[in-house]
C-alpha atoms as a PDB file:
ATOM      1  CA  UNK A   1       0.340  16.892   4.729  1.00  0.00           C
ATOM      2  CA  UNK A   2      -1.127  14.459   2.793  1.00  0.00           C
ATOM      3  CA  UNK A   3      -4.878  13.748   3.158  1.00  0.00           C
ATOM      4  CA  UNK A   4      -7.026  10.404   2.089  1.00  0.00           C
ATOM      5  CA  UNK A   5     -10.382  10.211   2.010  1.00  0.00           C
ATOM      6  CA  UNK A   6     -12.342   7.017   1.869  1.00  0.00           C
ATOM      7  CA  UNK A   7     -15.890   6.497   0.178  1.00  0.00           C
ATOM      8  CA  UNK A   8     -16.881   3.170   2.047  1.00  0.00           C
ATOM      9  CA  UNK A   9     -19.797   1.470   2.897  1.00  0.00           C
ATOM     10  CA  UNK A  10     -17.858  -0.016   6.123  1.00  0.00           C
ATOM     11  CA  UNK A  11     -16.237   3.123   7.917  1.00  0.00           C
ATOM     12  CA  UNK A  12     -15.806   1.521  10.754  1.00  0.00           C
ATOM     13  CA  UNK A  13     -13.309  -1.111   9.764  1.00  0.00           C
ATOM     14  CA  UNK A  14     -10.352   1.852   8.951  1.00  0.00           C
ATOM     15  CA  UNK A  15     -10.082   2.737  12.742  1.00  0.00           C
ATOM     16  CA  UNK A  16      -9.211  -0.808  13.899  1.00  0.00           C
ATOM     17  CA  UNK A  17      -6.159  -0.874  11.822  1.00  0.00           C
ATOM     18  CA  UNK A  18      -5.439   2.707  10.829  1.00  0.00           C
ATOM     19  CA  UNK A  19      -5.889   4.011  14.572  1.00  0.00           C
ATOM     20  CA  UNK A  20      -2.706   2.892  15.909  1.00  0.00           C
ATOM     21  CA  UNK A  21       0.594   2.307  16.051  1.00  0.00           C
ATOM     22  CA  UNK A  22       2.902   4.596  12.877  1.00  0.00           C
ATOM     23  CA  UNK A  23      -0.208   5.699  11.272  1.00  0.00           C
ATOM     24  CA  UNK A  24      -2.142   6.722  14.282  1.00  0.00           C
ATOM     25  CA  UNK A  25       0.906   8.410  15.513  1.00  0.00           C
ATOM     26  CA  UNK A  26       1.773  10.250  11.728  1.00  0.00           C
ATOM     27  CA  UNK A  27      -2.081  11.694  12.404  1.00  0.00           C
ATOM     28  CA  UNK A  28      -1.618  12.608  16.006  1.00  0.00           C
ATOM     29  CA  UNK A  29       1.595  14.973  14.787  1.00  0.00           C
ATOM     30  CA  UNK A  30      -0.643  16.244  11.634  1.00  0.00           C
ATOM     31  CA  UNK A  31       1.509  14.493   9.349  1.00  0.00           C
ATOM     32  CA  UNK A  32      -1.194  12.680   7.273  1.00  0.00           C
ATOM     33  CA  UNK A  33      -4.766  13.180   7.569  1.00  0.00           C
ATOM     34  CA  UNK A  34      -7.342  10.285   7.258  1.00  0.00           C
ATOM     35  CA  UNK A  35     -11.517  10.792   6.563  1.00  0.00           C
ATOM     36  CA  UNK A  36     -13.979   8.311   6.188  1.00  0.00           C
ATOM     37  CA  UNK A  37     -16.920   9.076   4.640  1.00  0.00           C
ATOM     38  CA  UNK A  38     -20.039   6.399   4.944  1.00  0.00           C
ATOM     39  CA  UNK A  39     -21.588   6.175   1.433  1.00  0.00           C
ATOM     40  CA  UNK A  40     -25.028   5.554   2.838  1.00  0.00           C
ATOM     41  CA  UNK A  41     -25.190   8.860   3.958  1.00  0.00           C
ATOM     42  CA  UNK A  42     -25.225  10.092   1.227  1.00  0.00           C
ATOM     43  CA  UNK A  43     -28.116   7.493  -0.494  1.00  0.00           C
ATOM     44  CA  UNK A  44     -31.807   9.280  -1.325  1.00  0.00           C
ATOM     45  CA  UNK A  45     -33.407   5.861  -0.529  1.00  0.00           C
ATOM     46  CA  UNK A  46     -35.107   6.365   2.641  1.00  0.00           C
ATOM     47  CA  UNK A  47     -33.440   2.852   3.763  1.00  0.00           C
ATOM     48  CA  UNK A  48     -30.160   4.138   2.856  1.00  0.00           C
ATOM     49  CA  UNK A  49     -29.907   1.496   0.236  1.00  0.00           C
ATOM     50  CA  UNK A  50     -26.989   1.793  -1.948  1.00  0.00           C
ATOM     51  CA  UNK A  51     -27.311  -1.391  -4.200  1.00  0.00           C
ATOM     52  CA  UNK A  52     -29.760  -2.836  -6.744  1.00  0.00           C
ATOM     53  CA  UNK A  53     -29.940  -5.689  -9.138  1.00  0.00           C
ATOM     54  CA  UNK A  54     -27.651  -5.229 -12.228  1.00  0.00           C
ATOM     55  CA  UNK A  55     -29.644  -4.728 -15.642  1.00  0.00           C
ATOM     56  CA  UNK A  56     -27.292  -7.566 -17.121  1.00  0.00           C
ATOM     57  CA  UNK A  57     -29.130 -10.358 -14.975  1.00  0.00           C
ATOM     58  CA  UNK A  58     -26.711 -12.590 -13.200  1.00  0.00           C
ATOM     59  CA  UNK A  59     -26.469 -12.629  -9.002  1.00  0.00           C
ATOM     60  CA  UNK A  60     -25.375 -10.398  -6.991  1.00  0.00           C
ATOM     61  CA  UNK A  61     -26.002  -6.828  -6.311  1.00  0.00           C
ATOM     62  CA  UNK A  62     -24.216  -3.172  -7.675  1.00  0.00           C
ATOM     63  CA  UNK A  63     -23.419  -0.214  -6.154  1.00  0.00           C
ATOM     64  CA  UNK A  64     -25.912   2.415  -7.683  1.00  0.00           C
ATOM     65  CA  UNK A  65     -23.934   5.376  -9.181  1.00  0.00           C
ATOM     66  CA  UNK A  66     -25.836   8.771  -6.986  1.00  0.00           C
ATOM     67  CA  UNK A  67     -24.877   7.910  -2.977  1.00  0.00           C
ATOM     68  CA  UNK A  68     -21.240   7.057  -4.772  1.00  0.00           C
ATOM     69  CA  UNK A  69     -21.636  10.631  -6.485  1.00  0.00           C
ATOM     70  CA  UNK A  70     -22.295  12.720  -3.465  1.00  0.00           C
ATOM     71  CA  UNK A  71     -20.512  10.855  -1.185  1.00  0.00           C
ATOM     72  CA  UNK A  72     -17.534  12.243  -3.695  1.00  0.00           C
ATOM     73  CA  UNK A  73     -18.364  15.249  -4.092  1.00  0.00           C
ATOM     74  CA  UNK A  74     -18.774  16.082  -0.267  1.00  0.00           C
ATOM     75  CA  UNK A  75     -15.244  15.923  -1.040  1.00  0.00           C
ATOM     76  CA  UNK A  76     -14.098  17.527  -3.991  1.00  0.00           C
ATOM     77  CA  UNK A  77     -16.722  20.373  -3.340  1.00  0.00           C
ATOM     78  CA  UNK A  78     -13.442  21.130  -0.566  1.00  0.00           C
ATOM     79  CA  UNK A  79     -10.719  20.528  -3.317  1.00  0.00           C
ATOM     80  CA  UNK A  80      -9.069  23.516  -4.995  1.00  0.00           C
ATOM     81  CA  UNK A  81      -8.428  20.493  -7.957  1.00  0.00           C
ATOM     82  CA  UNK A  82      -9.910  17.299  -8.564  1.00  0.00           C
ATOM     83  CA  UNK A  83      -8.657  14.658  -5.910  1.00  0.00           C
ATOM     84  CA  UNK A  84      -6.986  11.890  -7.353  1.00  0.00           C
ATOM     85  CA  UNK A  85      -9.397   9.264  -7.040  1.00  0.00           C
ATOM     86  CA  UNK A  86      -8.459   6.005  -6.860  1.00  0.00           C
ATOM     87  CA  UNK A  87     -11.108   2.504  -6.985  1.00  0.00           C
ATOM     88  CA  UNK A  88      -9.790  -0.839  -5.455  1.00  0.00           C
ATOM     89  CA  UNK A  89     -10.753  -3.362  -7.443  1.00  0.00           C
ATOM     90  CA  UNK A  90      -9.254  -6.819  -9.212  1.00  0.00           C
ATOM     91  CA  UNK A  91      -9.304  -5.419 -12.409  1.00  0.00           C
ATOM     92  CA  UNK A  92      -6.836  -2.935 -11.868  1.00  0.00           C
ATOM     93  CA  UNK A  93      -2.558  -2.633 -11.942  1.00  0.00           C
ATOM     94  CA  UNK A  94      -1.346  -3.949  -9.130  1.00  0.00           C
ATOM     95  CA  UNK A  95      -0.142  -2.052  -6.168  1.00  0.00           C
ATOM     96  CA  UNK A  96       3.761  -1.986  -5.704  1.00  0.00           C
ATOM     97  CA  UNK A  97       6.260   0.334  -3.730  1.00  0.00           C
ATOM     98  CA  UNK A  98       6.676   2.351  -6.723  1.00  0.00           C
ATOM     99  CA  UNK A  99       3.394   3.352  -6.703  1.00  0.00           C
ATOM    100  CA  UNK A 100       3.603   4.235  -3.409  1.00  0.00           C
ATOM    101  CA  UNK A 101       6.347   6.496  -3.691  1.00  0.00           C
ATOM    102  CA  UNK A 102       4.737   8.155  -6.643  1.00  0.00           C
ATOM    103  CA  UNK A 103       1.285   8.061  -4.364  1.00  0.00           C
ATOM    104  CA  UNK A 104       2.980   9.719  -1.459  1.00  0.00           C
ATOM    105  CA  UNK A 105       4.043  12.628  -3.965  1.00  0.00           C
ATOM    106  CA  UNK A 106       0.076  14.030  -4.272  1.00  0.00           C
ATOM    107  CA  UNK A 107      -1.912  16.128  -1.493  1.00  0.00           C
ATOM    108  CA  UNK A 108      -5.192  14.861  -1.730  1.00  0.00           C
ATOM    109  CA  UNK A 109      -6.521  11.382  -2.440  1.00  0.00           C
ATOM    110  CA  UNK A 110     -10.220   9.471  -2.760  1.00  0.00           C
ATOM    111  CA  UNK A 111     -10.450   5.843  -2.073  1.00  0.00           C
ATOM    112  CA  UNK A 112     -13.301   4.597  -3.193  1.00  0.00           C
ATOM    113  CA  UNK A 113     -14.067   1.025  -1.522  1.00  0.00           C
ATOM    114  CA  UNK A 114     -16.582  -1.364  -3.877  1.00  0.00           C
ATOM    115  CA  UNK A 115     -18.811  -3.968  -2.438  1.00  0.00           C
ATOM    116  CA  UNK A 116     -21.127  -6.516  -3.550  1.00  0.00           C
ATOM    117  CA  UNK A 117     -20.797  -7.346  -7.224  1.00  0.00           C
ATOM    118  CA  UNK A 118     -19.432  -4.182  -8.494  1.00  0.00           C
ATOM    119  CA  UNK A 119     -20.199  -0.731  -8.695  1.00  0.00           C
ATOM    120  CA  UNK A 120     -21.845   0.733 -11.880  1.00  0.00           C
ATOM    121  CA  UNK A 121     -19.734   1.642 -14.564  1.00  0.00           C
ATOM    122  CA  UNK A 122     -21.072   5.676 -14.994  1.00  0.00           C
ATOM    123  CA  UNK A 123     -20.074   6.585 -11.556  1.00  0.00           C
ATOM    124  CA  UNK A 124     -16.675   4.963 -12.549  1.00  0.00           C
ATOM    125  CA  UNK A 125     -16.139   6.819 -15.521  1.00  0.00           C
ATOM    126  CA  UNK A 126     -16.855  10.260 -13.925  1.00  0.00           C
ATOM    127  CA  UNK A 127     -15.059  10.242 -10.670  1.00  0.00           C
ATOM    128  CA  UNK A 128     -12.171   7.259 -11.404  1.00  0.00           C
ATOM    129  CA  UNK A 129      -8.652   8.164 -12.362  1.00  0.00           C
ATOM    130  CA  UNK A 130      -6.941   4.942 -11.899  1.00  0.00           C
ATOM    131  CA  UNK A 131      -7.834   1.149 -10.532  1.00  0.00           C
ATOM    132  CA  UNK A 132      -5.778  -0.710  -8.461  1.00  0.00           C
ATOM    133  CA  UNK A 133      -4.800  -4.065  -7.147  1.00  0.00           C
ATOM    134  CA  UNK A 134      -3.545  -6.061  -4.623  1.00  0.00           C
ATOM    135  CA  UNK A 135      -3.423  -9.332  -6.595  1.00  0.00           C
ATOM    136  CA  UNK A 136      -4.740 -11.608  -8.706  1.00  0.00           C
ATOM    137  CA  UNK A 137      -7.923 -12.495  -6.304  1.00  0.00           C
ATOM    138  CA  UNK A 138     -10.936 -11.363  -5.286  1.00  0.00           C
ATOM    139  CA  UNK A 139     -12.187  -9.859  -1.838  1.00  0.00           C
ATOM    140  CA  UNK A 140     -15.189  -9.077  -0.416  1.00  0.00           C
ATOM    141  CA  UNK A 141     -14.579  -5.456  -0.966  1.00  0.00           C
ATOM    142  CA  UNK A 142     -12.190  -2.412  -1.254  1.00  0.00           C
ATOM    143  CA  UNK A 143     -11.909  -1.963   2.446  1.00  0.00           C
ATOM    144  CA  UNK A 144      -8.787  -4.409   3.393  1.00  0.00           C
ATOM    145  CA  UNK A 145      -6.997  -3.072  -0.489  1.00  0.00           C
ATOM    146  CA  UNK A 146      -7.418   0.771   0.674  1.00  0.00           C
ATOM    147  CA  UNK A 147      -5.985  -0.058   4.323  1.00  0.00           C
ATOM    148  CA  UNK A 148      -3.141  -1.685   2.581  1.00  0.00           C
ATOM    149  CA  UNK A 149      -2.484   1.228   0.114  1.00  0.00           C
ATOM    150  CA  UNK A 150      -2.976   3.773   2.789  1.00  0.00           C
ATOM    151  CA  UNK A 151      -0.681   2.250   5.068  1.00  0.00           C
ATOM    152  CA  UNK A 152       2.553   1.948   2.404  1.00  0.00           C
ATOM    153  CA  UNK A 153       2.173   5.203   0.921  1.00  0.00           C
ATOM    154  CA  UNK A 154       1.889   6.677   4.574  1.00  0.00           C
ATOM    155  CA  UNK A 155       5.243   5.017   5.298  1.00  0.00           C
ATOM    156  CA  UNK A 156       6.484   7.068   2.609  1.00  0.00           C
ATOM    157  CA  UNK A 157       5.438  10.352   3.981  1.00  0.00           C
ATOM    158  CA  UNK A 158       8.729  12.932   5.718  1.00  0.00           C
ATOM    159  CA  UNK A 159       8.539  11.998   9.119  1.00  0.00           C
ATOM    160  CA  UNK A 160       6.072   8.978   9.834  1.00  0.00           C
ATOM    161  CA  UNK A 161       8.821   6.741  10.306  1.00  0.00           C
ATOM    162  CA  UNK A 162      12.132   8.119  12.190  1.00  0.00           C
ATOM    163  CA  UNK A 163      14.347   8.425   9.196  1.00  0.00           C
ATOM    164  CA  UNK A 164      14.391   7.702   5.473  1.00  0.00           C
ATOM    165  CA  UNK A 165      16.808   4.602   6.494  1.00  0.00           C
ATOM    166  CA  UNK A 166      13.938   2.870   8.453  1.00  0.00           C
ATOM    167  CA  UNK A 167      12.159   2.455   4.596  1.00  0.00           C
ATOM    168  CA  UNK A 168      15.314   2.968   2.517  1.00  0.00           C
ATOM    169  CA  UNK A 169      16.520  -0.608   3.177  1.00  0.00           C
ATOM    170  CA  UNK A 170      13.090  -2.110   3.288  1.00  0.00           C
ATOM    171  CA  UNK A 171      11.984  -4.869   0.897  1.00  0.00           C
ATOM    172  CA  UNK A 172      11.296  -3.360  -2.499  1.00  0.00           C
ATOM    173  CA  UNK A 173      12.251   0.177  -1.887  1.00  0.00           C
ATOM    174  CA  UNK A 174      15.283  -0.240  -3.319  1.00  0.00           C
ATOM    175  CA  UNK A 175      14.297  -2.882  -5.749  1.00  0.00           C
ATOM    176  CA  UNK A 176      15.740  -5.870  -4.045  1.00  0.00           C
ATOM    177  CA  UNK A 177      14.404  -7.789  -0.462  1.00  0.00           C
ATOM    178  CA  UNK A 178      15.435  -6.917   2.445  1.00  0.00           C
ATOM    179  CA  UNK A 179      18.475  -8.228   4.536  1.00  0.00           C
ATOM    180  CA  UNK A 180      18.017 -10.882   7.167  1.00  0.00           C
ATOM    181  CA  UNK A 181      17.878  -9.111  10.545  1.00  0.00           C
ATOM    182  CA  UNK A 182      18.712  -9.951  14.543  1.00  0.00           C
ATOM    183  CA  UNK A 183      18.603  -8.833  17.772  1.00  0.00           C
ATOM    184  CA  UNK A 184      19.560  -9.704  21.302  1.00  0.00           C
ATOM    185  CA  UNK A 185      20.220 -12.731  22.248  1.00  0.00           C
ATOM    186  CA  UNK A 186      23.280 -13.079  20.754  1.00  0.00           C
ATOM    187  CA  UNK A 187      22.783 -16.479  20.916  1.00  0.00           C
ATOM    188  CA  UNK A 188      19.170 -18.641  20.877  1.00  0.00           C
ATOM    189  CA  UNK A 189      19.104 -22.062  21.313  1.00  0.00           C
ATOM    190  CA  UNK A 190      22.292 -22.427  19.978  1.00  0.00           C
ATOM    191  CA  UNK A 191      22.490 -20.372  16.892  1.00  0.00           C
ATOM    192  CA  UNK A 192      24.263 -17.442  17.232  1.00  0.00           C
ATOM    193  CA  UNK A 193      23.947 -13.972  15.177  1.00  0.00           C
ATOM    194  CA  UNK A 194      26.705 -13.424  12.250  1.00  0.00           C
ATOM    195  CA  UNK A 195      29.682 -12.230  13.291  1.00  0.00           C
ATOM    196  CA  UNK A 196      30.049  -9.185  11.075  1.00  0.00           C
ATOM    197  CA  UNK A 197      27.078  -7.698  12.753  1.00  0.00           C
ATOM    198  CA  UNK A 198      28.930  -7.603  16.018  1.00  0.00           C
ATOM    199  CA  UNK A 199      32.389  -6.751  14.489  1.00  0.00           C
ATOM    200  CA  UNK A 200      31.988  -3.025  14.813  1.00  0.00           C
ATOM    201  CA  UNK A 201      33.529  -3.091  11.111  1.00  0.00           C
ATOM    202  CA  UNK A 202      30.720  -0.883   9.579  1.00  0.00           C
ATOM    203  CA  UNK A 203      32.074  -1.285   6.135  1.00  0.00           C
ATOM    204  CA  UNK A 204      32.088  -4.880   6.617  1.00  0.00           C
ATOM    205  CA  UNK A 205      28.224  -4.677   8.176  1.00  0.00           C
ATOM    206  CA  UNK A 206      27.190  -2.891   4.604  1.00  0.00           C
ATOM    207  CA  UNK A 207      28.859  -5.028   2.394  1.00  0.00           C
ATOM    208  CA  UNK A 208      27.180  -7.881   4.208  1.00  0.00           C
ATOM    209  CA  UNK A 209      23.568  -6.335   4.240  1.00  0.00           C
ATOM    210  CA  UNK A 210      24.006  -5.668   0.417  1.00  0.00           C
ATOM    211  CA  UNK A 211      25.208  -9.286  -0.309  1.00  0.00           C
ATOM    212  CA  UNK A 212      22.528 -10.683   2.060  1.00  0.00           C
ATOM    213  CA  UNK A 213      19.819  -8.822   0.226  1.00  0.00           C
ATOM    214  CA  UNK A 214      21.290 -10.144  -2.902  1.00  0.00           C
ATOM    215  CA  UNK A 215      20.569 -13.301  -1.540  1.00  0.00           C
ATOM    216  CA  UNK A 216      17.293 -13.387  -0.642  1.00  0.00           C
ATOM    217  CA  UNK A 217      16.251 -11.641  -3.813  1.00  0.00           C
ATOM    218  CA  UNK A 218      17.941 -14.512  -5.760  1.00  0.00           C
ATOM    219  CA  UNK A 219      16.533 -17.193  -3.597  1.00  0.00           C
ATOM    220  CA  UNK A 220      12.622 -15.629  -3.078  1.00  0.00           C
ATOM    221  CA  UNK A 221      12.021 -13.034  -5.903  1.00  0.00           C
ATOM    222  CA  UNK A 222      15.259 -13.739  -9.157  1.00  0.00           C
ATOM    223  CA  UNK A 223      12.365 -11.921 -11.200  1.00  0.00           C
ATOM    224  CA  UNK A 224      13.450  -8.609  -9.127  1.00  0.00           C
ATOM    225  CA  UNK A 225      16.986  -8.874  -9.768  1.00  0.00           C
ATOM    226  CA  UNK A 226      16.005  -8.375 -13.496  1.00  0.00           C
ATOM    227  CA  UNK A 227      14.978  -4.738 -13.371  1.00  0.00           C
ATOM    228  CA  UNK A 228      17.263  -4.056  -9.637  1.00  0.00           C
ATOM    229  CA  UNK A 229      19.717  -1.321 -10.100  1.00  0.00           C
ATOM    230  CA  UNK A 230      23.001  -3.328  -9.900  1.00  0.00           C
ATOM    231  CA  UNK A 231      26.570  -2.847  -9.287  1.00  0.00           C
ATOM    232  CA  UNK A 232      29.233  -4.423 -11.011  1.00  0.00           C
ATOM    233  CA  UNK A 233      29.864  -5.553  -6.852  1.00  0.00           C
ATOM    234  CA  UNK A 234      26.417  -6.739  -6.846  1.00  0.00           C
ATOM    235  CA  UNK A 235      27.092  -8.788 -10.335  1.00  0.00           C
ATOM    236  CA  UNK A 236      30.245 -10.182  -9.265  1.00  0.00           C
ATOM    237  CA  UNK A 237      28.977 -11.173  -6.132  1.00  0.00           C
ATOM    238  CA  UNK A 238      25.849 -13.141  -7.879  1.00  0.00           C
ATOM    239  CA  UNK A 239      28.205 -14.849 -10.365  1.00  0.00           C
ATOM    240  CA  UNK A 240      30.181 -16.199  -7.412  1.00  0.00           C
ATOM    241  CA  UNK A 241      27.154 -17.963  -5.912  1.00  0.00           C
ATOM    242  CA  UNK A 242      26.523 -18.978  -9.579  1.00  0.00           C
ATOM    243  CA  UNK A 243      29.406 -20.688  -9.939  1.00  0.00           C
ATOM    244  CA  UNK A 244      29.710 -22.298  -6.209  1.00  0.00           C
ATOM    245  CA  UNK A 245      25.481 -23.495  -6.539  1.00  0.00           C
END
């Protein structure tokens, strides 16, 4: 079992998304295990303040370094070894399904969700192993980043989804996108599903999915196709649509 543990300001937000659905299931069956820990608890400021005006001038408020602190160490206090502690912020690499697989490798991991300006640097240093992203933007706070994060590694855990096929063929697992898919009707509003899928040919049905991924890698994401593990199939089959486009 895999366990996260979120130092937010906002604990409240996680059960809205994280409650349901695969994840709340995966929890349910003791697969993953999810704790939110309210950094205000934690502050010595008899309003439960946890921000103050940063000594470099400029607006906005930081996140003072001691209710950050304890709020952490209410968990590693529990840890045999320092959790991996991980702080959501623009600055850092950004998030990909790589790092999720190598994510959903670890037992124990600390979110911790920023707010306001920033959070001050010391507490960073001392409890921070790595930064990460979603993108090249900037939201209000770590909250919506960790959900994300928590959600794909989750996916990668044995057992939260029915089989390693349901992510196996997802987009990015494998390096390329994923195949177009369909279901019933066979037919809607006059365009019908591609034959192969209801050939029974399952040879035929694979070769298809592979080429189709091919394709939508080429024609959303070519960067992708640079560092994809490909075939000489998969190379022949590009060159083709090369040569027809």
């Amino acid at each position: 079992m895999i366990k996260f543990n979120v130092l937010t300001l906002f604990p409240s937000m996680f059960e809205a998304v994280l409650g349901d659905s695969i994840i709340g299931r995966a929890r349910e069956n003791g697969l993953i295990e999810l704790n939110f820990i309210n950094i205000r608890d934690f502050s010595k400021n008899k309003h439960r303040k946890t921000d103050d005006y940063p000594y470099s001038g400029g607006g906005g408020m930081l996140m003072t370094p001691q209710p950050i602190y304890d709020a952490y160490m209410s968990v590693a206090d529990k840890c045999d070894k320092k959790p991996h502690t991980i702080f959501l912020s623009p600055q850092g690499t950004v998030f990909n399904q790589e790092k999720a697989k190598e994510l959903a490798k670890l037992d124990n991991i600390v979110f911790l969700c920023g707010h306001y300006e920033g959070v001050d640097q010391r507490v960073l240093d001392m409890i921070v192993d790595e930064e990460i992203s979603l993108g090249d933007f900037v939201l209000t706070g770590g909250e919506i980043p960790a959900m994300a994060v928590i959600d794909s590694v989750s996916r990668m855990i044995p057992g939260v989804l029915a089989s390693e096929e349901s992510y196996g063929n997802e987009s990015h697992y494998n390096g390329l996108l994923e195949y177009p898919q369909y279901t019933h009707p066979q037919e809607f509003m006059g365009v019908k599903i591609p034959d192969v899928l209801i050939s029974g040919h399952h040879k035929n049905i694979e070769i298809w999915k592979r080429q189709q991924s091919l394709l939508a890698t080429k024609k959303k994401r070519p960067d992708l196709l640079k560092k994809a593990n490909l075939t000489e199939d998969d190379r022949r089959f590009l060159s083709e649509i090369e040569e027809k486009s």
